[in-house]
N, C-alpha and C. Protein backbone atom coordinates (compact mmCIF):
# COMPACT_ATOMS: atom_id res chain seq x y z
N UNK A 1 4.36 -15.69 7.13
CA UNK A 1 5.72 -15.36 7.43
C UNK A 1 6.64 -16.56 7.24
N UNK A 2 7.82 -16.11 7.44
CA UNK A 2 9.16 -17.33 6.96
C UNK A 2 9.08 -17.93 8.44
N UNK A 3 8.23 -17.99 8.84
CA UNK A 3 8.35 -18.91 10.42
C UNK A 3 6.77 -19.82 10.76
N UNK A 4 5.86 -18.87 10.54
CA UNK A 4 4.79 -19.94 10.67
C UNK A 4 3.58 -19.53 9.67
N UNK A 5 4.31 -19.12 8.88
CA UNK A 5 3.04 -18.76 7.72
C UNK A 5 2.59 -20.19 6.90
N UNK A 6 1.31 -19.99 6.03
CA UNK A 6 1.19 -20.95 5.40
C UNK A 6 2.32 -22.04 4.65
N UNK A 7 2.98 -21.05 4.12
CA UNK A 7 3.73 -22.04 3.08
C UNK A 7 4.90 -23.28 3.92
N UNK A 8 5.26 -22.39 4.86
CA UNK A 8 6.24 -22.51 5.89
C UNK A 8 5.25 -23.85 6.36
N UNK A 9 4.51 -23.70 7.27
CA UNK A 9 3.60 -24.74 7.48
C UNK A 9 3.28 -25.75 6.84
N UNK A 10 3.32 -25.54 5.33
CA UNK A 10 3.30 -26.57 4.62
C UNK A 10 4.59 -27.31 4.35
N UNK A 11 5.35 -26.36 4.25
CA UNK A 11 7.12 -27.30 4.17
C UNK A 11 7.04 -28.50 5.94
N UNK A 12 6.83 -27.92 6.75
CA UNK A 12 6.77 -28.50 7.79
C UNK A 12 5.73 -29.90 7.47
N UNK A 13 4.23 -29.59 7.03
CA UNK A 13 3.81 -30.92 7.33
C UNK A 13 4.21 -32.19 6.04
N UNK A 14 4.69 -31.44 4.82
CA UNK A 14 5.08 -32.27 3.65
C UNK A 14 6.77 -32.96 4.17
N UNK A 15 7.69 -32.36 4.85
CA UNK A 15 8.65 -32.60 5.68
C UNK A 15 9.45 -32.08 4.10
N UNK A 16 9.63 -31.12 3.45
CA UNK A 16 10.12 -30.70 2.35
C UNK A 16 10.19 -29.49 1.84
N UNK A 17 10.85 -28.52 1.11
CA UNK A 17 10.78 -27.35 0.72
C UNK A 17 9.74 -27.20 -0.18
N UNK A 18 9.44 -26.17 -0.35
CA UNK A 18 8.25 -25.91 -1.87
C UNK A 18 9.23 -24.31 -1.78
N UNK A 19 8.61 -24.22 -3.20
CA UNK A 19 8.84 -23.29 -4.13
C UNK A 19 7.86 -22.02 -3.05
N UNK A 20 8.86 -20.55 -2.98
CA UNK A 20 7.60 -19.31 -2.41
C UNK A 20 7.55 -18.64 -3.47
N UNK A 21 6.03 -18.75 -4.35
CA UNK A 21 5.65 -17.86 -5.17
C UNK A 21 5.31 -16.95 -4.83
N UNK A 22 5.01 -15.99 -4.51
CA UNK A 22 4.49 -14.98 -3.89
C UNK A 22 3.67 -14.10 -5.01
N UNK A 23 2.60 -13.85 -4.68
CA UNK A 23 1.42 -12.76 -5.27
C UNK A 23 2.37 -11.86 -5.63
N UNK A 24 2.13 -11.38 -6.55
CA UNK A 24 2.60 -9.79 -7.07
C UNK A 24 1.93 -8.80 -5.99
N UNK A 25 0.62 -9.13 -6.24
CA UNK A 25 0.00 -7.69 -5.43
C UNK A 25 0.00 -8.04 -4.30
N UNK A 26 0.20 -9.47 -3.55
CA UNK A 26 0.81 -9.61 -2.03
C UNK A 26 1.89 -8.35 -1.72
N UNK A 27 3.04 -8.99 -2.53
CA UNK A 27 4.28 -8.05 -2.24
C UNK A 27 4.51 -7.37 -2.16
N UNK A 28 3.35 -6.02 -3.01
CA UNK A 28 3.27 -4.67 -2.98
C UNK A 28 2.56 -4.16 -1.67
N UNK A 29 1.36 -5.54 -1.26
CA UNK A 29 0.68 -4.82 -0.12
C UNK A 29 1.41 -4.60 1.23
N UNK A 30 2.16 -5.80 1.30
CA UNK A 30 2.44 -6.45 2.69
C UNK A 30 3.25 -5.24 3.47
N UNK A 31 4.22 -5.18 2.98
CA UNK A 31 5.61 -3.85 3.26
C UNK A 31 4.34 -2.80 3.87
N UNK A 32 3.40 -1.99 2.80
CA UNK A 32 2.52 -0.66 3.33
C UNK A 32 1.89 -1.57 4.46
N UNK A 33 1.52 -2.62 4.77
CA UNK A 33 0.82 -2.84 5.79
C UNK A 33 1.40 -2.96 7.18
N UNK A 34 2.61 -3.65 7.38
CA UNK A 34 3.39 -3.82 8.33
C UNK A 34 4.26 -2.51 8.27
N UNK A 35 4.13 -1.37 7.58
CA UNK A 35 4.68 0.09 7.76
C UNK A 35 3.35 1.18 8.80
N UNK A 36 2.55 1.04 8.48
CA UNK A 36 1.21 1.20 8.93
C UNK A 36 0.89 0.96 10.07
N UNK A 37 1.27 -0.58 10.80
CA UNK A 37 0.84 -1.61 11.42
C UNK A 37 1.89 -0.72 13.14
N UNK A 38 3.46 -0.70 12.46
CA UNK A 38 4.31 0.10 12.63
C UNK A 38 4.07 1.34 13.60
N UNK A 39 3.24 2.18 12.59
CA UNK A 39 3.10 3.66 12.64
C UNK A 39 1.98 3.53 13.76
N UNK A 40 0.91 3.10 13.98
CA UNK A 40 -0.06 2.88 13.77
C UNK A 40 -0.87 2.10 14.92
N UNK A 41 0.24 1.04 14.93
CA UNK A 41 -0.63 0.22 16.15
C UNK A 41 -1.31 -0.82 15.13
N UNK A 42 -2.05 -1.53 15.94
CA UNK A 42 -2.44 -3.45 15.50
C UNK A 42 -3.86 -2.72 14.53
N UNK A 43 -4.38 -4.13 13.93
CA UNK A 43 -5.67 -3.50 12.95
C UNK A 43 -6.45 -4.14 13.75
N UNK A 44 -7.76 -3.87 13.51
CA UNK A 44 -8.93 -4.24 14.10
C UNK A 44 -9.91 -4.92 12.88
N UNK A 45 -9.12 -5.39 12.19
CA UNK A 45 -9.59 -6.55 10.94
C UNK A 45 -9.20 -6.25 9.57
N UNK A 46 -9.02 -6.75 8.60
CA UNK A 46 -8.27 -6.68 7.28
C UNK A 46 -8.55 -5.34 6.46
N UNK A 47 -9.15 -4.67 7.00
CA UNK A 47 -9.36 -3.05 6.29
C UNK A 47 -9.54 -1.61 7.28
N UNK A 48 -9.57 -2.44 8.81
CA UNK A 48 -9.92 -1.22 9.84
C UNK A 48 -8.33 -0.97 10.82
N UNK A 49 -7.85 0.41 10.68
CA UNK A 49 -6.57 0.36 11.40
C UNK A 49 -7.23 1.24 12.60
N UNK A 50 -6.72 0.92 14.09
CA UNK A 50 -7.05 1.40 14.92
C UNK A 50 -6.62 2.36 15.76
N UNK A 51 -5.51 3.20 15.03
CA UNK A 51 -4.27 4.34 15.56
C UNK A 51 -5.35 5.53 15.21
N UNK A 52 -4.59 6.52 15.74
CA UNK A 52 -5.18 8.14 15.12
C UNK A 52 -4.89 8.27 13.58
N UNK A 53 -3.77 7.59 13.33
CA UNK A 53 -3.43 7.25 11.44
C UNK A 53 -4.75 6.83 10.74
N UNK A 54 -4.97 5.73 11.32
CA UNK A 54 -6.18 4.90 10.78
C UNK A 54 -7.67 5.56 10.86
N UNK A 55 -7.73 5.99 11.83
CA UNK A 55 -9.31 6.91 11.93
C UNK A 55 -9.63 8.36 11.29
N UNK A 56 -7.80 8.71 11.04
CA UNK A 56 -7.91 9.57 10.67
C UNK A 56 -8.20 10.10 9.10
N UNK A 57 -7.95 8.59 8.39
CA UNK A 57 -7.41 8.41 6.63
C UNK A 57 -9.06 7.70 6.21
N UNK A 58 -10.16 6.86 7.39
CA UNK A 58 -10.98 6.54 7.01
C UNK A 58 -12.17 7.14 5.94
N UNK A 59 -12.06 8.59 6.24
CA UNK A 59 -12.74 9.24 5.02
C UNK A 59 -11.87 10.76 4.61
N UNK A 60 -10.67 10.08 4.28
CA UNK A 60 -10.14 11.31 4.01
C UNK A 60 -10.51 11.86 2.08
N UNK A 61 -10.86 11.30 1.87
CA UNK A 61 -11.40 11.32 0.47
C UNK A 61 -12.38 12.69 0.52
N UNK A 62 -12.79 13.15 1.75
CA UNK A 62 -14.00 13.75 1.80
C UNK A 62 -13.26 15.15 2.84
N UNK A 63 -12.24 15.26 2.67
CA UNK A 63 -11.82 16.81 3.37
C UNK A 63 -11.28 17.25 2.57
N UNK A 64 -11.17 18.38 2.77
CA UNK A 64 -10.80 19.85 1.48
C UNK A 64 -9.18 19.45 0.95
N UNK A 65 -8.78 19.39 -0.10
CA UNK A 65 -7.24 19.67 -0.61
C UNK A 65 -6.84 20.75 -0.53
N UNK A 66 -5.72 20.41 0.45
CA UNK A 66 -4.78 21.38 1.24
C UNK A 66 -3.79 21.56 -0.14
N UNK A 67 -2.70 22.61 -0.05
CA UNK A 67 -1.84 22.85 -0.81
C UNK A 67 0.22 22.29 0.04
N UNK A 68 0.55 21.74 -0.48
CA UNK A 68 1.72 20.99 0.02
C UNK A 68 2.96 21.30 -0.90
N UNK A 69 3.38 21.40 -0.15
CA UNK A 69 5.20 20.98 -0.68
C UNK A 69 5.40 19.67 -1.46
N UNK A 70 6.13 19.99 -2.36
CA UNK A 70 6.50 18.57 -3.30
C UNK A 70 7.55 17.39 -2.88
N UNK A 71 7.54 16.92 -2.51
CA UNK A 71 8.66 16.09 -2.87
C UNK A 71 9.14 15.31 -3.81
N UNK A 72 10.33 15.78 -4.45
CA UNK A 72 10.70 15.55 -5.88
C UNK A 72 11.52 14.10 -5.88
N UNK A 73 11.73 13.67 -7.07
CA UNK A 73 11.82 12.52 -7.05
C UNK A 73 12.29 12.10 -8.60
N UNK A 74 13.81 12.03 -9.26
CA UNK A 74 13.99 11.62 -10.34
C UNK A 74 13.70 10.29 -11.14
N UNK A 75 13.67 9.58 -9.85
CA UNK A 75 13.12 8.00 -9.83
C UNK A 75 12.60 7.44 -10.18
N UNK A 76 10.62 8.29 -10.88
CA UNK A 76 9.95 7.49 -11.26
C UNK A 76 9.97 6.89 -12.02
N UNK A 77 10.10 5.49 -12.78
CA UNK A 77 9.92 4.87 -13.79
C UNK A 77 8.43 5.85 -14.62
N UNK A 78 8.61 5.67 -16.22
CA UNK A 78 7.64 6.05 -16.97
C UNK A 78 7.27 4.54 -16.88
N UNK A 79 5.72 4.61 -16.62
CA UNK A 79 5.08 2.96 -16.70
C UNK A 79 3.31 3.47 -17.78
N UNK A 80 3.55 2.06 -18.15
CA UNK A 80 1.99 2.03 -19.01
C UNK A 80 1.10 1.29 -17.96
N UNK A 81 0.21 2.44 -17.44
CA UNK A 81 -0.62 1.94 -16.16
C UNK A 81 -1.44 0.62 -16.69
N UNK A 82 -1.42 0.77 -17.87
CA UNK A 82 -2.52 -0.65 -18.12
C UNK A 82 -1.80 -1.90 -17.88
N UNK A 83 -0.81 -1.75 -17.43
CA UNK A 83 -0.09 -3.28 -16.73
C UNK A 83 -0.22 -3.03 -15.31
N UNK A 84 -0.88 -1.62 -14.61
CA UNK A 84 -1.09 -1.98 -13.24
C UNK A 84 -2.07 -2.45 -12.74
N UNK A 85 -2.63 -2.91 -11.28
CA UNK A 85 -3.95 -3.22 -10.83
C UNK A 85 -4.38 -1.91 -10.54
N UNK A 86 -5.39 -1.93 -10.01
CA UNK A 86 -6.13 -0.55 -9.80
C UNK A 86 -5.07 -0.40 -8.61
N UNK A 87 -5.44 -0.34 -7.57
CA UNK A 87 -4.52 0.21 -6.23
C UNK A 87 -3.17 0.45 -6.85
N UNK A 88 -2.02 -0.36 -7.66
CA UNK A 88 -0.88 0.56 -8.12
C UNK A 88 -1.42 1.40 -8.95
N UNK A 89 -1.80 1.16 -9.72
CA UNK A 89 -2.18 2.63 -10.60
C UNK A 89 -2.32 3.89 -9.33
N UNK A 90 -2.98 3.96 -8.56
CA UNK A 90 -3.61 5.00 -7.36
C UNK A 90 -2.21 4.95 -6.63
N UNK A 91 -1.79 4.15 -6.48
CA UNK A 91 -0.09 4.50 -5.62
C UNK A 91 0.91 5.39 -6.78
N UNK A 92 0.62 4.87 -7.60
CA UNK A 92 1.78 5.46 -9.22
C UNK A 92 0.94 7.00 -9.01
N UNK A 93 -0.15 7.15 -9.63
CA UNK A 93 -0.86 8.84 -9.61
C UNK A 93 -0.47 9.27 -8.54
N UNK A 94 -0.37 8.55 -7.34
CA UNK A 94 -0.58 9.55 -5.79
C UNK A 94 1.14 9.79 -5.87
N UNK A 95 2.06 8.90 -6.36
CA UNK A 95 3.62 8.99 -6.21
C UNK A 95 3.68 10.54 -6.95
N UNK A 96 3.73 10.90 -8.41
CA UNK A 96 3.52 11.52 -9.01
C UNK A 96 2.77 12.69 -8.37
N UNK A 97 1.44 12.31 -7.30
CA UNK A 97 1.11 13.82 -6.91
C UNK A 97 2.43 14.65 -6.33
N UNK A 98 2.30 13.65 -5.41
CA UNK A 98 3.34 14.44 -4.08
C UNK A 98 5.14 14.76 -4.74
N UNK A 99 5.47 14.10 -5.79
CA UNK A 99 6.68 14.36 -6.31
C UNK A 99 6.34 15.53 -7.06
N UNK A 100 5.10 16.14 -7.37
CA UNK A 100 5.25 17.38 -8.51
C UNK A 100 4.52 18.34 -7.32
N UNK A 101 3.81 18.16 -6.50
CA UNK A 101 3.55 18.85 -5.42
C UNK A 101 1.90 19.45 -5.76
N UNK A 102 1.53 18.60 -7.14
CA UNK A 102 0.21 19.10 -7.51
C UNK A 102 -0.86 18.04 -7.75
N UNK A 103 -1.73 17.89 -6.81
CA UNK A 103 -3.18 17.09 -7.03
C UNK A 103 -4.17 17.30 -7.31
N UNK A 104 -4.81 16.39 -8.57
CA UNK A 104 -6.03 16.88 -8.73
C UNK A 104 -7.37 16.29 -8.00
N UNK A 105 -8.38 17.05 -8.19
CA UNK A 105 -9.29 17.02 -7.26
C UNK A 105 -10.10 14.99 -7.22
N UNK A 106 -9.60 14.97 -8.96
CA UNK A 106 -10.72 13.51 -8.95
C UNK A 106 -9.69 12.84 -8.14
N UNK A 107 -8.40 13.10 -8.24
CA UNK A 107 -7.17 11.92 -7.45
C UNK A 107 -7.97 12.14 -5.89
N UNK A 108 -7.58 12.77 -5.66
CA UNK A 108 -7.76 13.08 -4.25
C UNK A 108 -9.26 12.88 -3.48
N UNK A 109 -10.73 12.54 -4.34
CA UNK A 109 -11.38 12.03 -4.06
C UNK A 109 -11.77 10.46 -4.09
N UNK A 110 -10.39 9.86 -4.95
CA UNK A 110 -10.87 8.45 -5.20
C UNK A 110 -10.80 7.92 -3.59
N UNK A 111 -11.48 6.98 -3.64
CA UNK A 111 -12.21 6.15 -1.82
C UNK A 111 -10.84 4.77 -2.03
């Protein structure tokens, strides 16, 4: 964080600014995590969330696909997934599910 995170820490012991590069795929994670964190309640280590959210999504890969309402969305950028990491790629498909209101079965089983 901008208060006692690493980098911050390091401006402090160098007595100087540095440059905040920030991860790409930091930046994408951080926001869903502290939204989560939010919703959710504290984690119980870097992959286990400890809310009814969290226990509830742990194997959701493995319950039946329900049928849902879309939420539409003119927004999406057209992107060439081969510039994404795996997890955006799976956020981009899953954006796309819920904006056309239709999922397929391999989406909805990826872990």
């Amino acid at each position: 964080g901008t208060n006692a995170g690493i980098i911050r820490l390091l401006e402090i012991a160098l007595n100087r600014p540095l440059q905040w590069f920030i991860c790409m795929l930091h930046l994408n994670e951080l926001p869903l995590r502290h939204l989560l964190i939010q919703l959710d309640g504290v984690t119980q280590g870097p992959k286990a969330l400890s809310g009814a959210i969290g226990k509830s999504i742990q194997a959701c890969e493995t319950l039946p696909l329900v049928r849902f309402s879309k939420i539409g969305s003119n927004d999406i950028p057209d992107l060439d997934r081969k510039i994404l990491s795996t997890d955006q790629q799976y956020l981009y498909d899953m954006l796309h599910a819920v904006s056309s209101g239709e999922c397929s079965e391999d989406l909805a089983r990826i872990k």
